[in-house]
C-alpha atoms as a PDB file:
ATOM      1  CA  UNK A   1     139.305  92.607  59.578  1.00  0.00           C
ATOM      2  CA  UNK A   2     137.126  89.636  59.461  1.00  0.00           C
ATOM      3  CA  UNK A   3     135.655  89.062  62.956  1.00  0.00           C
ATOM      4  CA  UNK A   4     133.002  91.313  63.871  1.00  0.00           C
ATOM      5  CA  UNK A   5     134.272  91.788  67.589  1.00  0.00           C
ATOM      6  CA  UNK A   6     137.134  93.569  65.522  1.00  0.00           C
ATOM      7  CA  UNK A   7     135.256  96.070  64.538  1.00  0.00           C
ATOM      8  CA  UNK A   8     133.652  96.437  67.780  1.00  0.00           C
ATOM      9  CA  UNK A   9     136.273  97.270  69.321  1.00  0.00           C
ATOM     10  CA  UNK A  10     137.596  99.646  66.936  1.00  0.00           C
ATOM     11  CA  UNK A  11     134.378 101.115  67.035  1.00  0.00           C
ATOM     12  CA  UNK A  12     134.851 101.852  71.057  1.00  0.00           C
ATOM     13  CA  UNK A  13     138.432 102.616  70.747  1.00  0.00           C
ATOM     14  CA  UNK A  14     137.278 105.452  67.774  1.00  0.00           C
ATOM     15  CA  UNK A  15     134.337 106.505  70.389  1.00  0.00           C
ATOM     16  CA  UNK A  16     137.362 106.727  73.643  1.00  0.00           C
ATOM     17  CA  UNK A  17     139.259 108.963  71.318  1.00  0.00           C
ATOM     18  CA  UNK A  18     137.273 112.375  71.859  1.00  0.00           C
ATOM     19  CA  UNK A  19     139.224 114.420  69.504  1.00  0.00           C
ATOM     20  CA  UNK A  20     142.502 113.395  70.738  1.00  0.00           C
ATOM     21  CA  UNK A  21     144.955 110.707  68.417  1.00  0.00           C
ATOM     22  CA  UNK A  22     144.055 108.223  70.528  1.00  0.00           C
ATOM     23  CA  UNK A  23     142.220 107.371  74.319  1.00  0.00           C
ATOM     24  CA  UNK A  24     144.099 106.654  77.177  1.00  0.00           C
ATOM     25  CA  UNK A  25     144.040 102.896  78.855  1.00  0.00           C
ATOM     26  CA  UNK A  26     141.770 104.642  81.871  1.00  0.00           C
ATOM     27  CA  UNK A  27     139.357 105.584  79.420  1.00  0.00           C
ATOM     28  CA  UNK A  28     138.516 101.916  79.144  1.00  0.00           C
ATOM     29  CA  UNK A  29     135.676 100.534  80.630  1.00  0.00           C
ATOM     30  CA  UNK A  30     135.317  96.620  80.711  1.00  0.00           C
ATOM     31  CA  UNK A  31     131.459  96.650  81.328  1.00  0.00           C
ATOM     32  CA  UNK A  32     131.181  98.664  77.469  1.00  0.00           C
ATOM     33  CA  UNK A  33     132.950  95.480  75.826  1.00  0.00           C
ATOM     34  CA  UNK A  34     131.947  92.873  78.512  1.00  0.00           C
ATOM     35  CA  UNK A  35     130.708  90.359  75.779  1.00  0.00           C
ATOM     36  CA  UNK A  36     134.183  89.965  74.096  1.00  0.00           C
ATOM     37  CA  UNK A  37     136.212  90.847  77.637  1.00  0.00           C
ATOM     38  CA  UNK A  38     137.643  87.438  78.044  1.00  0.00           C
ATOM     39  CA  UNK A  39     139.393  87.685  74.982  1.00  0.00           C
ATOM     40  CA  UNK A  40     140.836  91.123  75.902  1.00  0.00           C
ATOM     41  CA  UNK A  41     144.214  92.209  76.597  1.00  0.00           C
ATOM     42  CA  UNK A  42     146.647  94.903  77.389  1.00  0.00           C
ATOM     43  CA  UNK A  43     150.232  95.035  75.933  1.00  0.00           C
ATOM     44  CA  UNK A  44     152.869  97.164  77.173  1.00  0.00           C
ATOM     45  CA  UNK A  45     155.124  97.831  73.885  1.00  0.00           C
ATOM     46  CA  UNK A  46     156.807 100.579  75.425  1.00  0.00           C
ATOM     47  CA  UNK A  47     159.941  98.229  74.367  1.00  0.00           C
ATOM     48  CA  UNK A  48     158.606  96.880  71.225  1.00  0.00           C
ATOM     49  CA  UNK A  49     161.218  94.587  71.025  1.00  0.00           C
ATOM     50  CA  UNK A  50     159.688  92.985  74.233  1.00  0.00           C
ATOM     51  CA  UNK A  51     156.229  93.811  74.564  1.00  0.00           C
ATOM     52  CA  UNK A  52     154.806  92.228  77.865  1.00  0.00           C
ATOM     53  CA  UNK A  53     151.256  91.075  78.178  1.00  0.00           C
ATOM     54  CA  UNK A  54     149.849  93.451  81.320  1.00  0.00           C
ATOM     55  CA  UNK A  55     146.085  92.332  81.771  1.00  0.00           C
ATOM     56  CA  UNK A  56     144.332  89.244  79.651  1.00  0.00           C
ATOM     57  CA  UNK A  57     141.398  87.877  79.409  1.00  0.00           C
ATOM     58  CA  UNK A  58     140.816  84.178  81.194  1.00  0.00           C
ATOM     59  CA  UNK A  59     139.602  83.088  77.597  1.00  0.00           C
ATOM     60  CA  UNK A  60     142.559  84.283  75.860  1.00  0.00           C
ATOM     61  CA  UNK A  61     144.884  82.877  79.187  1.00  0.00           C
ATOM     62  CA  UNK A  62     143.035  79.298  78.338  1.00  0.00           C
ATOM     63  CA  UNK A  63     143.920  78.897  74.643  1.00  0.00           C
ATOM     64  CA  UNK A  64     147.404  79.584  75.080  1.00  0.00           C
ATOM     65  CA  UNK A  65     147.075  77.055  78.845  1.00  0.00           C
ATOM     66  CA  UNK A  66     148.820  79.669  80.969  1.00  0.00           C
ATOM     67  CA  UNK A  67     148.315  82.970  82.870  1.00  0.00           C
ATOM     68  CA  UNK A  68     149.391  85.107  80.170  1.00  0.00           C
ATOM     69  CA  UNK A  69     150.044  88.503  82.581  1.00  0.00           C
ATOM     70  CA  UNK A  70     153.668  89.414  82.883  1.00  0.00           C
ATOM     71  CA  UNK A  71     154.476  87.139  79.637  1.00  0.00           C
ATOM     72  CA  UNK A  72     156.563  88.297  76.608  1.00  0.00           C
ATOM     73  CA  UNK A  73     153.750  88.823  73.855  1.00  0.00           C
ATOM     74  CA  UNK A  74     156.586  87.454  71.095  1.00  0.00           C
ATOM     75  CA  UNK A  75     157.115  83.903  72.990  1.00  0.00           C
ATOM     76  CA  UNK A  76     154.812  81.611  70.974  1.00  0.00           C
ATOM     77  CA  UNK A  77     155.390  83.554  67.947  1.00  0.00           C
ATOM     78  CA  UNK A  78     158.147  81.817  65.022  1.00  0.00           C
ATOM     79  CA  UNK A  79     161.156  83.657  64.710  1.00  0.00           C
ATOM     80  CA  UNK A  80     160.596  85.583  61.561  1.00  0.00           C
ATOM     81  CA  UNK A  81     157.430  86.406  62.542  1.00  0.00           C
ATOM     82  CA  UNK A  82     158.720  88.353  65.755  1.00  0.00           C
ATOM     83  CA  UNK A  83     161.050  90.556  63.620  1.00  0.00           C
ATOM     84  CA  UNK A  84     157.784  91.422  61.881  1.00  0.00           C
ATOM     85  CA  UNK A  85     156.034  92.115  64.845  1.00  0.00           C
ATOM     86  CA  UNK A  86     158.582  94.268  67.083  1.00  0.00           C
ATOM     87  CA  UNK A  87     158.729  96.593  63.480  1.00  0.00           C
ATOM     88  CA  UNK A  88     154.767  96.515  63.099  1.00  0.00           C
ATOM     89  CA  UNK A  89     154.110  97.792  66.727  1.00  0.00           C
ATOM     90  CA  UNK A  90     156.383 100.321  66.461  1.00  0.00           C
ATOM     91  CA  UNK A  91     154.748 101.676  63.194  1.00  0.00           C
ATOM     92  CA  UNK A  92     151.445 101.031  64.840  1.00  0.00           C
ATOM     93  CA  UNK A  93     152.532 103.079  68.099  1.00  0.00           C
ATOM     94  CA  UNK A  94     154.172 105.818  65.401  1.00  0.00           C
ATOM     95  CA  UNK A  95     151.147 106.115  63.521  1.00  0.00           C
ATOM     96  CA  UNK A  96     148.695 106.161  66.416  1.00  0.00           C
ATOM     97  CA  UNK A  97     146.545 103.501  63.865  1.00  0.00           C
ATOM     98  CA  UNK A  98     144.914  99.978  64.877  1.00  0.00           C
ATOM     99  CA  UNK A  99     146.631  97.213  63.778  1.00  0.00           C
ATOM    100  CA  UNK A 100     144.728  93.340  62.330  1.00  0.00           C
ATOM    101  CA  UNK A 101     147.040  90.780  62.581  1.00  0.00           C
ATOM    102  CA  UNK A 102     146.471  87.188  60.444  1.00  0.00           C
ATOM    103  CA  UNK A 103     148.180  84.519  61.820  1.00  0.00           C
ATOM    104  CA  UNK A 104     148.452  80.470  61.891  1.00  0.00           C
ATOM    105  CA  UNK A 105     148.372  79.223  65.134  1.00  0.00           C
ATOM    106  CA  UNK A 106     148.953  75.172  66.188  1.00  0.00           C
ATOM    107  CA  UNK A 107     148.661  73.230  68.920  1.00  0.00           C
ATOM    108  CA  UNK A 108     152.206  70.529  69.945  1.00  0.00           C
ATOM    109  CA  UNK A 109     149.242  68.041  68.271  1.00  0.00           C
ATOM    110  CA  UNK A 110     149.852  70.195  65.170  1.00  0.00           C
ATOM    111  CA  UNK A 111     146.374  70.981  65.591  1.00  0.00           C
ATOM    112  CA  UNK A 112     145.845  74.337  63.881  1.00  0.00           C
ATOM    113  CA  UNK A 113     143.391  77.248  63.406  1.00  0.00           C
ATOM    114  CA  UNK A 114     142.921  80.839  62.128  1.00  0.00           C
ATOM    115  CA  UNK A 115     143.428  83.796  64.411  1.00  0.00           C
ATOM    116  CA  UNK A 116     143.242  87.700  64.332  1.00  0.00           C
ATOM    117  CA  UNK A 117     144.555  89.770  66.238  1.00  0.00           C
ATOM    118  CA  UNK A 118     143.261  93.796  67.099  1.00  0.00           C
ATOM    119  CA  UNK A 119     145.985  96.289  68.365  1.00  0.00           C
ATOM    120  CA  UNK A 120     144.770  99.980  69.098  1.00  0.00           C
ATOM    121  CA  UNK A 121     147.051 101.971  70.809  1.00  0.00           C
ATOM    122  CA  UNK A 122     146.533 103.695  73.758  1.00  0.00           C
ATOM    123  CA  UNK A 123     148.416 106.113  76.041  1.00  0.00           C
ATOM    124  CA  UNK A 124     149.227 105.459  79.805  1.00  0.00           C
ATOM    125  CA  UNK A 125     149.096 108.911  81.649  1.00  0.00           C
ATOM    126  CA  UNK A 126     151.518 109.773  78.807  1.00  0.00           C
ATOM    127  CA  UNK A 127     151.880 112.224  75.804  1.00  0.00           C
ATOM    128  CA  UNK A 128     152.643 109.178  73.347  1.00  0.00           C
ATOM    129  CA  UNK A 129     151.048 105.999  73.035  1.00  0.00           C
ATOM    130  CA  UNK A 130     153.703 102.987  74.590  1.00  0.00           C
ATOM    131  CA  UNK A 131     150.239 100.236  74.756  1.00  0.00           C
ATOM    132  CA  UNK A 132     148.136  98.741  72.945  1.00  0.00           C
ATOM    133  CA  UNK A 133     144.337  97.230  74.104  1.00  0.00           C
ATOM    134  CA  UNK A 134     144.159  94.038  71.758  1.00  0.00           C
ATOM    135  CA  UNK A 135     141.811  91.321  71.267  1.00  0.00           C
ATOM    136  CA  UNK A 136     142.357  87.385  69.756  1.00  0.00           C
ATOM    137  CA  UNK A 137     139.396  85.694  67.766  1.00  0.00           C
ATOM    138  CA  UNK A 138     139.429  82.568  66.124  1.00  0.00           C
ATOM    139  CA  UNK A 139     138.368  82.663  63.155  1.00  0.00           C
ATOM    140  CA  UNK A 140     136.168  79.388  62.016  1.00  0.00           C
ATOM    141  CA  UNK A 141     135.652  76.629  64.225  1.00  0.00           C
ATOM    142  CA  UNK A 142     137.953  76.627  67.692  1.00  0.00           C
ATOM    143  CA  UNK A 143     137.348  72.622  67.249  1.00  0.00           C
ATOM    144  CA  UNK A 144     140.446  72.346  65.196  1.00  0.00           C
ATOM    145  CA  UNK A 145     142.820  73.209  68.507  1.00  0.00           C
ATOM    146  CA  UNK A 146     140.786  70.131  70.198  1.00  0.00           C
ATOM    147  CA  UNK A 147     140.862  71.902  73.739  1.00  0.00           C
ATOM    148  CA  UNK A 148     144.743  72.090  73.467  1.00  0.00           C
ATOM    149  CA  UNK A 149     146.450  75.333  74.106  1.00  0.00           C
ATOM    150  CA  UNK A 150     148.384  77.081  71.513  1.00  0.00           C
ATOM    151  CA  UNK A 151     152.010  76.680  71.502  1.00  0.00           C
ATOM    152  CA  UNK A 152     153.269  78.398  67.853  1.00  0.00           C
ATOM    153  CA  UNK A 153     152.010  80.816  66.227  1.00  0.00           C
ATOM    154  CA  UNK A 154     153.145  82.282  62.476  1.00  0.00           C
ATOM    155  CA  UNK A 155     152.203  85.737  60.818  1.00  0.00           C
ATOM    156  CA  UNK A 156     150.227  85.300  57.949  1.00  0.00           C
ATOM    157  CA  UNK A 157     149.749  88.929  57.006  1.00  0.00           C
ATOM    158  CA  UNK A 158     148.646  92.306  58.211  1.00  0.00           C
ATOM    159  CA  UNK A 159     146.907  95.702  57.911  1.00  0.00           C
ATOM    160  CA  UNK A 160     146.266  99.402  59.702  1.00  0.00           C
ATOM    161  CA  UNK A 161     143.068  99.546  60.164  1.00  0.00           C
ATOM    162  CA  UNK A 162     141.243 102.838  58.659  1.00  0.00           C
ATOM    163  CA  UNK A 163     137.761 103.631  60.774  1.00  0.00           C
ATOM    164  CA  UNK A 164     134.251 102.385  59.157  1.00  0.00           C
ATOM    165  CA  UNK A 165     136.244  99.816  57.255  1.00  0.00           C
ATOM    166  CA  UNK A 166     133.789  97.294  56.454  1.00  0.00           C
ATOM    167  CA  UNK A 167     133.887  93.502  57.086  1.00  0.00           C
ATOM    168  CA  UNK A 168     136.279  91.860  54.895  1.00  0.00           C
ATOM    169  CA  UNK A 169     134.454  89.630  52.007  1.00  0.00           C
ATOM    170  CA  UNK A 170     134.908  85.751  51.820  1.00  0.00           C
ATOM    171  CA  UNK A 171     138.544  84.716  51.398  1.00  0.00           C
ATOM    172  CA  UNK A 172     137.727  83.718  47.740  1.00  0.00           C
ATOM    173  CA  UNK A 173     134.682  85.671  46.124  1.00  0.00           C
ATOM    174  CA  UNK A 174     133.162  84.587  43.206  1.00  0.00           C
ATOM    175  CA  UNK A 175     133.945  86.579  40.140  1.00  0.00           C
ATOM    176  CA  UNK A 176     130.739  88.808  38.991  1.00  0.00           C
ATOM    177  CA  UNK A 177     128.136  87.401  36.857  1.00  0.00           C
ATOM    178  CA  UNK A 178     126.309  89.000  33.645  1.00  0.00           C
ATOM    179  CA  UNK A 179     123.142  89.503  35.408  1.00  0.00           C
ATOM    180  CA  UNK A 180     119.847  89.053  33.039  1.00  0.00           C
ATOM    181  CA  UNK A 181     116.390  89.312  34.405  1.00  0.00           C
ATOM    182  CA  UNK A 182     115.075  86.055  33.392  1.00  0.00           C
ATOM    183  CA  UNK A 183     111.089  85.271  34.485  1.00  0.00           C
ATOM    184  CA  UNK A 184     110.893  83.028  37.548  1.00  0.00           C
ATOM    185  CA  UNK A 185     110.915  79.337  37.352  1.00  0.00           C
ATOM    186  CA  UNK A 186     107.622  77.674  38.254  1.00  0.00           C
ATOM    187  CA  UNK A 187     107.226  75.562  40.603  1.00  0.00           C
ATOM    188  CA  UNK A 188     104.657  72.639  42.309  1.00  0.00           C
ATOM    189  CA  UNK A 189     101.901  74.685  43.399  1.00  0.00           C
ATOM    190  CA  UNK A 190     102.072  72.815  47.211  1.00  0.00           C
ATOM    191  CA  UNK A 191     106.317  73.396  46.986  1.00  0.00           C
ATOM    192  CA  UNK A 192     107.487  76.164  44.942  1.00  0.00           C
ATOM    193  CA  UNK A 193     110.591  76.441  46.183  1.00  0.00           C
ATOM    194  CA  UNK A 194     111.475  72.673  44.627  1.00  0.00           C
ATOM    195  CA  UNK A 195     111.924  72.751  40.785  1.00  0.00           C
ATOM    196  CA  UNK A 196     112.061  69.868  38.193  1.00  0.00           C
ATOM    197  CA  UNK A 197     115.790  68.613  36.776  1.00  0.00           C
ATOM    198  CA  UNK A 198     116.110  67.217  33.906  1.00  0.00           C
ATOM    199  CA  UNK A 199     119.040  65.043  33.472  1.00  0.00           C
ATOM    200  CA  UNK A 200     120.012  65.760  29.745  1.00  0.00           C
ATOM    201  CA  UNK A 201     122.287  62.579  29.150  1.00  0.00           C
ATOM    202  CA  UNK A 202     119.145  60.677  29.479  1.00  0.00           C
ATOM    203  CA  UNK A 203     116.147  61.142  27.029  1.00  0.00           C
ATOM    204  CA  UNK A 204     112.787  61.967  27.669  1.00  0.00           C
ATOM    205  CA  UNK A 205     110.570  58.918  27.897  1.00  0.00           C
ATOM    206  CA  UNK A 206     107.680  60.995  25.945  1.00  0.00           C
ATOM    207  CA  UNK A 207     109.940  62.631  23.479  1.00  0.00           C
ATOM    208  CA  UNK A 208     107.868  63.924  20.443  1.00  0.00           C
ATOM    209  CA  UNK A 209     106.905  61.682  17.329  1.00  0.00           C
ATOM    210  CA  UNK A 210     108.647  64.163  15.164  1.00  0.00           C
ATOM    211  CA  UNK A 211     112.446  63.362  16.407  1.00  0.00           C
ATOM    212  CA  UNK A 212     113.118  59.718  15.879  1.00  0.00           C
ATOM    213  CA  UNK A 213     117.226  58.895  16.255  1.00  0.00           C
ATOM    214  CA  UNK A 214     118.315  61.642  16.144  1.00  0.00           C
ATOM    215  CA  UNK A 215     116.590  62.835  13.214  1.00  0.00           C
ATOM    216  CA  UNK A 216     113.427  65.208  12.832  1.00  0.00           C
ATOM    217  CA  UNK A 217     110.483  64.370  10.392  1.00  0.00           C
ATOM    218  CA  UNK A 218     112.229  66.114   7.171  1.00  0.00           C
ATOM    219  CA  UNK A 219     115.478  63.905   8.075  1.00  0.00           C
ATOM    220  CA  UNK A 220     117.227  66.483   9.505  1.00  0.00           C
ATOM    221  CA  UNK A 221     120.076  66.594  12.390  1.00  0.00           C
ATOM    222  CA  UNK A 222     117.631  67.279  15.295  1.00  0.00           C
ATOM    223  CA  UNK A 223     119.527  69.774  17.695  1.00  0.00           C
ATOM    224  CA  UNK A 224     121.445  68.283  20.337  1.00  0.00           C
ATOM    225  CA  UNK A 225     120.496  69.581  24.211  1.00  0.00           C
ATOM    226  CA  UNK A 226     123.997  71.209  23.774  1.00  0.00           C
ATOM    227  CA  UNK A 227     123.097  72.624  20.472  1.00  0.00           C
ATOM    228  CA  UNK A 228     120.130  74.257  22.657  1.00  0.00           C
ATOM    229  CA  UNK A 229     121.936  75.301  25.427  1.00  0.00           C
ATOM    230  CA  UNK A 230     125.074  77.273  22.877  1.00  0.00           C
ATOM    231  CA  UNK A 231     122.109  78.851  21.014  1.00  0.00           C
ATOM    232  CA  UNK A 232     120.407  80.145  24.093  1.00  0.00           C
ATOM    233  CA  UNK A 233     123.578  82.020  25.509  1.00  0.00           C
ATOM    234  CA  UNK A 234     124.339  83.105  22.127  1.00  0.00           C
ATOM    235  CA  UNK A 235     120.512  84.763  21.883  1.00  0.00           C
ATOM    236  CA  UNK A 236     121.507  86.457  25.860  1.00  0.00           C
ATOM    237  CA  UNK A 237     124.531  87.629  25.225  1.00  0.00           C
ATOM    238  CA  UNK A 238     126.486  86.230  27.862  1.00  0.00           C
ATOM    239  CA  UNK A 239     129.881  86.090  25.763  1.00  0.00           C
ATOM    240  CA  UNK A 240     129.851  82.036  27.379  1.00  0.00           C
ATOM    241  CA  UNK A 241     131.537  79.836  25.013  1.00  0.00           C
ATOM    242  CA  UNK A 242     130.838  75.853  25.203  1.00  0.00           C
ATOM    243  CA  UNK A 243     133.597  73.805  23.683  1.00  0.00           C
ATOM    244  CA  UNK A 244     132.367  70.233  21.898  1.00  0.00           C
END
């Protein structure tokens, strides 16, 4: 999960639970998730072939430009990615586990954005779980839709969702660095955060006497600032290789 509403309302789900699989939908109390409410819903996937929206939020109601209550949950969804669905909620409902959905949504302007999507099932005054309490976040900027509602939406990927799992990372980390403790760069005493750069394609108008073309005093090939720079990660260790 990515959004941190999804964890919040794991987090209250996990809390509704009590010792018991999972909480029932009249456990819920709107004024404990009031800050994300609009984005709420309730599915009834006692036919997961047809799941049926039975309460959404007016948020959620204005992305997709319709009263969403007593809608089929699969209708904006591509065709593949319904097959996918009907199967996932019924694992989800098996499994009494939360559910993240990834998914692609666009606008008929091909506008398009990044959604998730939180399923944790819930029973209605019944032994087994047949609904889920969900909640839709865009992900990034809701710009890209341009105010237009959402009219297709595709299934990128998906996941249970274990409890404490922690916010997902970026979507591409970089790879870890050899870390060296190197003393701190100085600075202008009035701005230390600013540093001098040097650019190294262009020499230094006060260069030493000794280095003349190229060449030191004795006439030999003065070191290049590449030279410098392979010998210093050489001397650190950093297995770096610079090809000339």
């Amino acid at each position: 999960m990515k959004h941190r509403n999804s964890h919040l309302l794991i987090g209250y789900w996990s809390r509704l639970r009590r010792g018991r699989a999972v909480p029932d939908q009249c456990d819920i109390d709107p004024r404990a998730i009031k800050r994300m409410l609009s984005f709420v819903f309730i599915l009834d996937a006692a036919d997961t072939m047809r799941p049926v929206y039975r309460l959404a939020g007016t948020s959620l109601c204005h992305h997709f430009g319709t009263e969403l209550k007593g809608l089929s949950f699969l209708a904006h969804w591509e065709e593949e990615s319904r097959r996918a669905l009907a199967g996932l909620l019924q694992q989800g409902l098996a499994l009494q586990k939360p559910l993240c959905l990834s998914s692609v949504a666009a606008t008929p302007e091909c506008g398009m954005a990044e959604v998730e999507t939180t399923l944790a099932p819930v029973t209605f005054g019944e032994v087994k779980p047949t609904r889920f309490l969900g909640l839709v976040q865009i992900l990034g900027d809701a710009d890209t839709l341009a105010g237009r509602p959402i009219a297709f939406e595709r299934l990128a990927g998906s996941q249970f969702v274990e409890e404490n799992q922690p916010l997902a990372p970026p979507d591409f980390p970089l790879p870890p660095y050899p870390v060296t403790s190197f003393p701190p760069a100085s600075g202008h005493p009035k701005a230390p955060h600013l540093r001098l750069v040097v650019n190294r394609n262009t020499a230094a108008p006060d260069a030493p006497d000794q280095v003349q073309n190229g060449f030191t005093a004795e006439g030999q090939p003065a070191d290049t600032p590449m030279d410098a720079l392979t010998r210093l990660l050489d001397v650190y260790g950093t297995g770096i290789s610079i090809g000339k």
